[in-house]
Each structure stands twice: as structure tokens, then as C-alpha cells.
N, C-alpha and C. Protein backbone atom coordinates (compact mmCIF):
# COMPACT_ATOMS: atom_id res chain seq x y z
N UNK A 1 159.90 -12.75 -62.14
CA UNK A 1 160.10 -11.31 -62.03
C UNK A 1 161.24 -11.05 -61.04
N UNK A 2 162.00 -10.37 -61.44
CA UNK A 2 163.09 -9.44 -60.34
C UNK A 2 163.35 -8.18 -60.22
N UNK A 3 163.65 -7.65 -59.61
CA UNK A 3 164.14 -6.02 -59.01
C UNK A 3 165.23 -5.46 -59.89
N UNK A 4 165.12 -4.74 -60.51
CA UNK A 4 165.93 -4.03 -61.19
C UNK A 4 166.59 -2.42 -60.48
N UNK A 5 167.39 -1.98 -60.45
CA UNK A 5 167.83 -0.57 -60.51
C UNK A 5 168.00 0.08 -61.61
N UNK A 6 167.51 1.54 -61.71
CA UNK A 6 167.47 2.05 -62.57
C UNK A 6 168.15 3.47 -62.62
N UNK A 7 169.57 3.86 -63.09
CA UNK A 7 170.26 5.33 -62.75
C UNK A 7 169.83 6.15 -63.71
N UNK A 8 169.17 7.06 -63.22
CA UNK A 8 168.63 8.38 -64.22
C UNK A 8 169.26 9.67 -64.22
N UNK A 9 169.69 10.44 -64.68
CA UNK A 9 170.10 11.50 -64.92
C UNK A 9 168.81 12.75 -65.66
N UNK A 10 168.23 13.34 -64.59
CA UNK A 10 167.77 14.57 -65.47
C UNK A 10 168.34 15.61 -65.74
N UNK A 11 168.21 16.14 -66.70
CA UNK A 11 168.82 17.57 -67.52
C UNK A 11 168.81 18.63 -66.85
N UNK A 12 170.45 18.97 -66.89
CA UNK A 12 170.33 20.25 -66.49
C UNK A 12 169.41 21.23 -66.23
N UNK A 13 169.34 22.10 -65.22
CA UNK A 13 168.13 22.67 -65.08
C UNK A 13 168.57 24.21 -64.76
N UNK A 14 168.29 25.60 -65.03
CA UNK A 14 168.88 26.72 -64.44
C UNK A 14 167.35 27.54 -63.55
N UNK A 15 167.94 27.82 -62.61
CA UNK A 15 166.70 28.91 -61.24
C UNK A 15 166.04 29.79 -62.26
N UNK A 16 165.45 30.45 -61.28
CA UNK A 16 164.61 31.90 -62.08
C UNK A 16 165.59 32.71 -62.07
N UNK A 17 166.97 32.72 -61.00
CA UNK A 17 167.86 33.89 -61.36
C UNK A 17 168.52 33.49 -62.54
N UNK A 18 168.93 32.67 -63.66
CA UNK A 18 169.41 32.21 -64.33
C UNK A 18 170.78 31.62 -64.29
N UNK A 19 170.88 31.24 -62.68
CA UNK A 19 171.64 30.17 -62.17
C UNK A 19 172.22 29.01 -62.99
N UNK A 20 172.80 28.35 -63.35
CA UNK A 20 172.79 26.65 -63.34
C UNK A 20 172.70 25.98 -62.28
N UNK A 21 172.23 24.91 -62.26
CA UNK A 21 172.20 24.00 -61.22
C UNK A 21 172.79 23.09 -61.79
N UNK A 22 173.42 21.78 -61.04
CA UNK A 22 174.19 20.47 -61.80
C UNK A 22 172.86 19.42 -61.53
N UNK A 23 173.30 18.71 -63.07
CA UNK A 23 171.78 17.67 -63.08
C UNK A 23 171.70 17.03 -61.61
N UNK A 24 170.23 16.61 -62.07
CA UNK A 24 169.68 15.75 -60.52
C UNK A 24 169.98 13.93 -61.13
N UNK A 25 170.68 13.56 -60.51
CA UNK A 25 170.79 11.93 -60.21
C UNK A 25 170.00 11.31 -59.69
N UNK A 26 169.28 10.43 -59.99
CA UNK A 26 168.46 9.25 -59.23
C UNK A 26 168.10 8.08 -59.39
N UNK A 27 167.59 7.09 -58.57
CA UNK A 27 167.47 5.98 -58.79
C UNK A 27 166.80 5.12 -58.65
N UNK A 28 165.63 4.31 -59.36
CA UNK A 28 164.23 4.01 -59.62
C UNK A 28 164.82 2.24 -58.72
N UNK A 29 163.49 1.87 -58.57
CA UNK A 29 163.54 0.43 -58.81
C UNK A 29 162.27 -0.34 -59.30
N UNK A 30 162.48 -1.07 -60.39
CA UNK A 30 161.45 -1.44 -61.03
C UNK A 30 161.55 -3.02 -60.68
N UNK A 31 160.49 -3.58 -60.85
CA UNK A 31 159.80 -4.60 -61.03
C UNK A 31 159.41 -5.37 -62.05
N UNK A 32 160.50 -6.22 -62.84
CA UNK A 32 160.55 -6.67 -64.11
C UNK A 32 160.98 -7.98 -64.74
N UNK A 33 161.20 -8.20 -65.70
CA UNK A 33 160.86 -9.59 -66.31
C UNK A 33 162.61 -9.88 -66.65
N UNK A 34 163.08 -8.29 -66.93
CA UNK A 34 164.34 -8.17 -67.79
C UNK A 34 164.93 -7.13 -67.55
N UNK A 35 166.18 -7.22 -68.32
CA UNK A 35 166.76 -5.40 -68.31
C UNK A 35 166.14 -4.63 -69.25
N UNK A 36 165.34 -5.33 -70.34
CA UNK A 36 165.26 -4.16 -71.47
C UNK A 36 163.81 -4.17 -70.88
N UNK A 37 163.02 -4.74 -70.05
CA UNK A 37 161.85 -4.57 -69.67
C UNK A 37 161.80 -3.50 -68.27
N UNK A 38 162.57 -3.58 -67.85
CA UNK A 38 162.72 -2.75 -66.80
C UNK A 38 163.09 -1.52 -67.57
N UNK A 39 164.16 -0.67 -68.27
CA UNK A 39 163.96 0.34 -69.08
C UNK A 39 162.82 0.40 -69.91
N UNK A 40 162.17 0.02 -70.37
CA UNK A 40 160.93 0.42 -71.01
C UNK A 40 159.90 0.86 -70.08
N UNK A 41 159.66 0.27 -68.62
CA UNK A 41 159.31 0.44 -67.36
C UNK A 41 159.04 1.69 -66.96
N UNK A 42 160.79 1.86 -66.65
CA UNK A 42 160.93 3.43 -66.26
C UNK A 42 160.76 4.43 -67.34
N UNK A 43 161.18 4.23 -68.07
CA UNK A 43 161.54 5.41 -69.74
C UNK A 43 159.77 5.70 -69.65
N UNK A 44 158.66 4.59 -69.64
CA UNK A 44 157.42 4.98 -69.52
C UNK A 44 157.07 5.87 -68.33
N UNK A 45 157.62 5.54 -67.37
CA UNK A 45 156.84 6.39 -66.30
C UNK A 45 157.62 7.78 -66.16
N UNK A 46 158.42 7.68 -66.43
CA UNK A 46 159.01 9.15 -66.83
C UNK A 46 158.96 9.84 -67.94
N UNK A 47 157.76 9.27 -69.08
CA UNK A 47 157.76 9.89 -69.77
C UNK A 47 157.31 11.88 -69.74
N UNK A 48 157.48 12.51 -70.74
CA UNK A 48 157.88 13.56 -70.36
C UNK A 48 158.52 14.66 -69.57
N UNK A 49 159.36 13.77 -68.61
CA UNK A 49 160.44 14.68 -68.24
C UNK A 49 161.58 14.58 -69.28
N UNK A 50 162.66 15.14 -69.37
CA UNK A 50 163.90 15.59 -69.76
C UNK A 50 165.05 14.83 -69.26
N UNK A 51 165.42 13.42 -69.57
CA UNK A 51 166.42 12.61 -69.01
C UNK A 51 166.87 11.64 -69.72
N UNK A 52 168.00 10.93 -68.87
CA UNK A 52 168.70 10.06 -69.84
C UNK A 52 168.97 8.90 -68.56
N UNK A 53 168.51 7.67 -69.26
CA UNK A 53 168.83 6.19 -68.02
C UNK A 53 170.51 5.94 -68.36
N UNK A 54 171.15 6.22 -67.39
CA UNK A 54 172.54 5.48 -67.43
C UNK A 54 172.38 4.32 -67.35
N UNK A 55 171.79 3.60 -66.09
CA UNK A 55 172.35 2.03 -66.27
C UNK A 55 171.26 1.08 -65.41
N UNK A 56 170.79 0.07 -66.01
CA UNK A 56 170.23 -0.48 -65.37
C UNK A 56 170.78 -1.99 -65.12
N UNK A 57 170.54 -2.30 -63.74
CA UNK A 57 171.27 -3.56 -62.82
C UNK A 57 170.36 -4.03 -62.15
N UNK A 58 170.18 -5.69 -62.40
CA UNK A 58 169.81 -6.31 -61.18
C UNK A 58 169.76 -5.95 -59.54
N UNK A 59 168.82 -6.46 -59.25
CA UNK A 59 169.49 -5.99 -57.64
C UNK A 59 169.16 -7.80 -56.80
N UNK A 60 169.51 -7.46 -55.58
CA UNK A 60 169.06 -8.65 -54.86
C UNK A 60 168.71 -8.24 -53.83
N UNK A 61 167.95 -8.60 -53.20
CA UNK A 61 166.60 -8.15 -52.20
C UNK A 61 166.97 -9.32 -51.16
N UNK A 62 166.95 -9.00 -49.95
CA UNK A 62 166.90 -10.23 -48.76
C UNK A 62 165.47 -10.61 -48.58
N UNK A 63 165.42 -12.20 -48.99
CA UNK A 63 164.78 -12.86 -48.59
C UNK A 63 163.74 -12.72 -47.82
N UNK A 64 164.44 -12.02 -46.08
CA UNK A 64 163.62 -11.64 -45.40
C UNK A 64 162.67 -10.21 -45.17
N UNK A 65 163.51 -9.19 -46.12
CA UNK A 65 162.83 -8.06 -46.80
C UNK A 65 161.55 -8.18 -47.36
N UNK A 66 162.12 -8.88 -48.53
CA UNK A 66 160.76 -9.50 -49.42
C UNK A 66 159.95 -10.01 -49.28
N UNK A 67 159.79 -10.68 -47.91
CA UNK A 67 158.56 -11.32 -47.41
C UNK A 67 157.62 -10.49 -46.70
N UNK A 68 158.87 -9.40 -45.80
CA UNK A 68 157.80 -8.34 -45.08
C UNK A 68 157.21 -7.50 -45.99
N UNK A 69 157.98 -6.81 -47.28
CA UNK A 69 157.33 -6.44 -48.12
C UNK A 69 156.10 -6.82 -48.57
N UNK A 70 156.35 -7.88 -49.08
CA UNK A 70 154.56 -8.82 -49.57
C UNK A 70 153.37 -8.70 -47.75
N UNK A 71 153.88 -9.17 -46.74
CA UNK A 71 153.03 -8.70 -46.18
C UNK A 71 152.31 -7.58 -45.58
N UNK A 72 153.31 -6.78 -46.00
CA UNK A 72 152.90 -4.69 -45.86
C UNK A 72 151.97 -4.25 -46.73
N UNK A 73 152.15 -5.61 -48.03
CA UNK A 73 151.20 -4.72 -49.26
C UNK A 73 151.96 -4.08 -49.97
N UNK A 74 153.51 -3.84 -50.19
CA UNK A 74 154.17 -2.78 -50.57
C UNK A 74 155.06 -3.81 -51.71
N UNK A 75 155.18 -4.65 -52.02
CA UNK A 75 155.84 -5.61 -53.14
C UNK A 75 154.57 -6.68 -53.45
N UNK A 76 154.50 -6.64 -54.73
CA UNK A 76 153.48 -7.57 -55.29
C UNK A 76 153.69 -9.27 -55.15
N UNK A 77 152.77 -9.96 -55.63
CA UNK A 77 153.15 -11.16 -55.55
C UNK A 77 153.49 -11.63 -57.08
N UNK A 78 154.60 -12.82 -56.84
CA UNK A 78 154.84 -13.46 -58.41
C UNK A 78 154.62 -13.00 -59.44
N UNK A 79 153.02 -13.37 -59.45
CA UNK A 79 152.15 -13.43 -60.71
C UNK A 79 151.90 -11.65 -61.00
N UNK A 80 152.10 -11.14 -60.23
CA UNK A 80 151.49 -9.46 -60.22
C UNK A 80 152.37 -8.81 -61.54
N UNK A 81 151.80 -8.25 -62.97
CA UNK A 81 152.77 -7.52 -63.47
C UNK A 81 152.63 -6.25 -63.73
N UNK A 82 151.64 -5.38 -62.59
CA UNK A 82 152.04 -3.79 -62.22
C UNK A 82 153.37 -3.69 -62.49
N UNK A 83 153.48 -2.52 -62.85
CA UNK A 83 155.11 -2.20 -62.90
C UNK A 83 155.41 -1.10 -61.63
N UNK A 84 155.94 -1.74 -60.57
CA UNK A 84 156.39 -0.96 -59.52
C UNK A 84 157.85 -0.25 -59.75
N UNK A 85 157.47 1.36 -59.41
CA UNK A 85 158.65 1.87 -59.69
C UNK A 85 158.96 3.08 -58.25
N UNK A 86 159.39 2.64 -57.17
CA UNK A 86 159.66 3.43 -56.22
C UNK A 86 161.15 4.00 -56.69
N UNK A 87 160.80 5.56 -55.65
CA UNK A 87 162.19 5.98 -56.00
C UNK A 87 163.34 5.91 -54.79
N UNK A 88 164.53 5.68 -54.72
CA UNK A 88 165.49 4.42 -54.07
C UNK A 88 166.14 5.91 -53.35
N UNK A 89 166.32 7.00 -53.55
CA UNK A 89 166.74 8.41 -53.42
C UNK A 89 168.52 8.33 -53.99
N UNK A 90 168.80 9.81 -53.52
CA UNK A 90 170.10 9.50 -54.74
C UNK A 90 171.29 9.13 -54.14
């Protein structure tokens, strides 16, 4: 399993004054086998919002990150295939 990034784009959105606003950008990180497994990942957990995945990329995680992670409880181990999807902000 490896860390994926995931760039999302949600849809335009306009206020109650009938404003536009410019879409919201953001960026997931999943926990996955692959790239097309990691989009299926996210595309699931976002299902029913209004968006489109630009791009998904490997990432690389320090070593020493990833260990404090596993001992916080906050990154799974190996074998774990929850699909973790924190959001990375934009």
C-alpha cells in the first residue's frame, strides 16, 4: 500500500445573493494499492457531491513521519485496507 494525492475540483457554486464564487480546490490523501485504486477511493467517498478529480500522484511520506503516524493511531498498518482519506487542505 502507498499514499496517494488526490486534486479535486468542486463545481462552481453561487451565494444566496446570486453571487458566483470560483470553484473550491482540494486535496485528499488516500491510502491505496494503485492510482486507479486510489480514484475509486476518493470518487467513493465523495460520492454525491458535484466534482471532478484532476490528478492523482503518488506521494512519499518520511520514514520518520510514518512511524509516528502508526504510533498515534492515525496511519494504519500494512495489512490494514480501510481506505484512509484525510483532507491535505488547499
Amino acid at each position: 500500500m502507498a499514499w496517494y494525492k488526490c486534486k479535486v475540483i468542486f463545481a462552481e457554486k453561487t451565494n444566496e445573493d446570486g453571487e458566483r464564487r470560483e470553484d473550491v480546490k482540494e486535496q485528499y490523501a488516500v491510502e491505496a494499492v494503485s492510482v486507479t485504486d486510489a480514484a475509486t477511493i476518493i470518487q467513493g467517498h465523495l460520492e454525491g457531491f458535484d466534482f471532478s478529480l484532476e490528478e492523482v500522484t503518488k506521494m512519499q511520506i518520511n520514514p520518520k513521519l510514518k512511524s509516528l503516524l502508526r504510533k498515534q493511531g492515525r496511519l494504519g498498518s500494512k495489512t490494514q485496507r480501510r481506505p484512509r482519506v484525510p483532507c491535505l487542505g488547499s
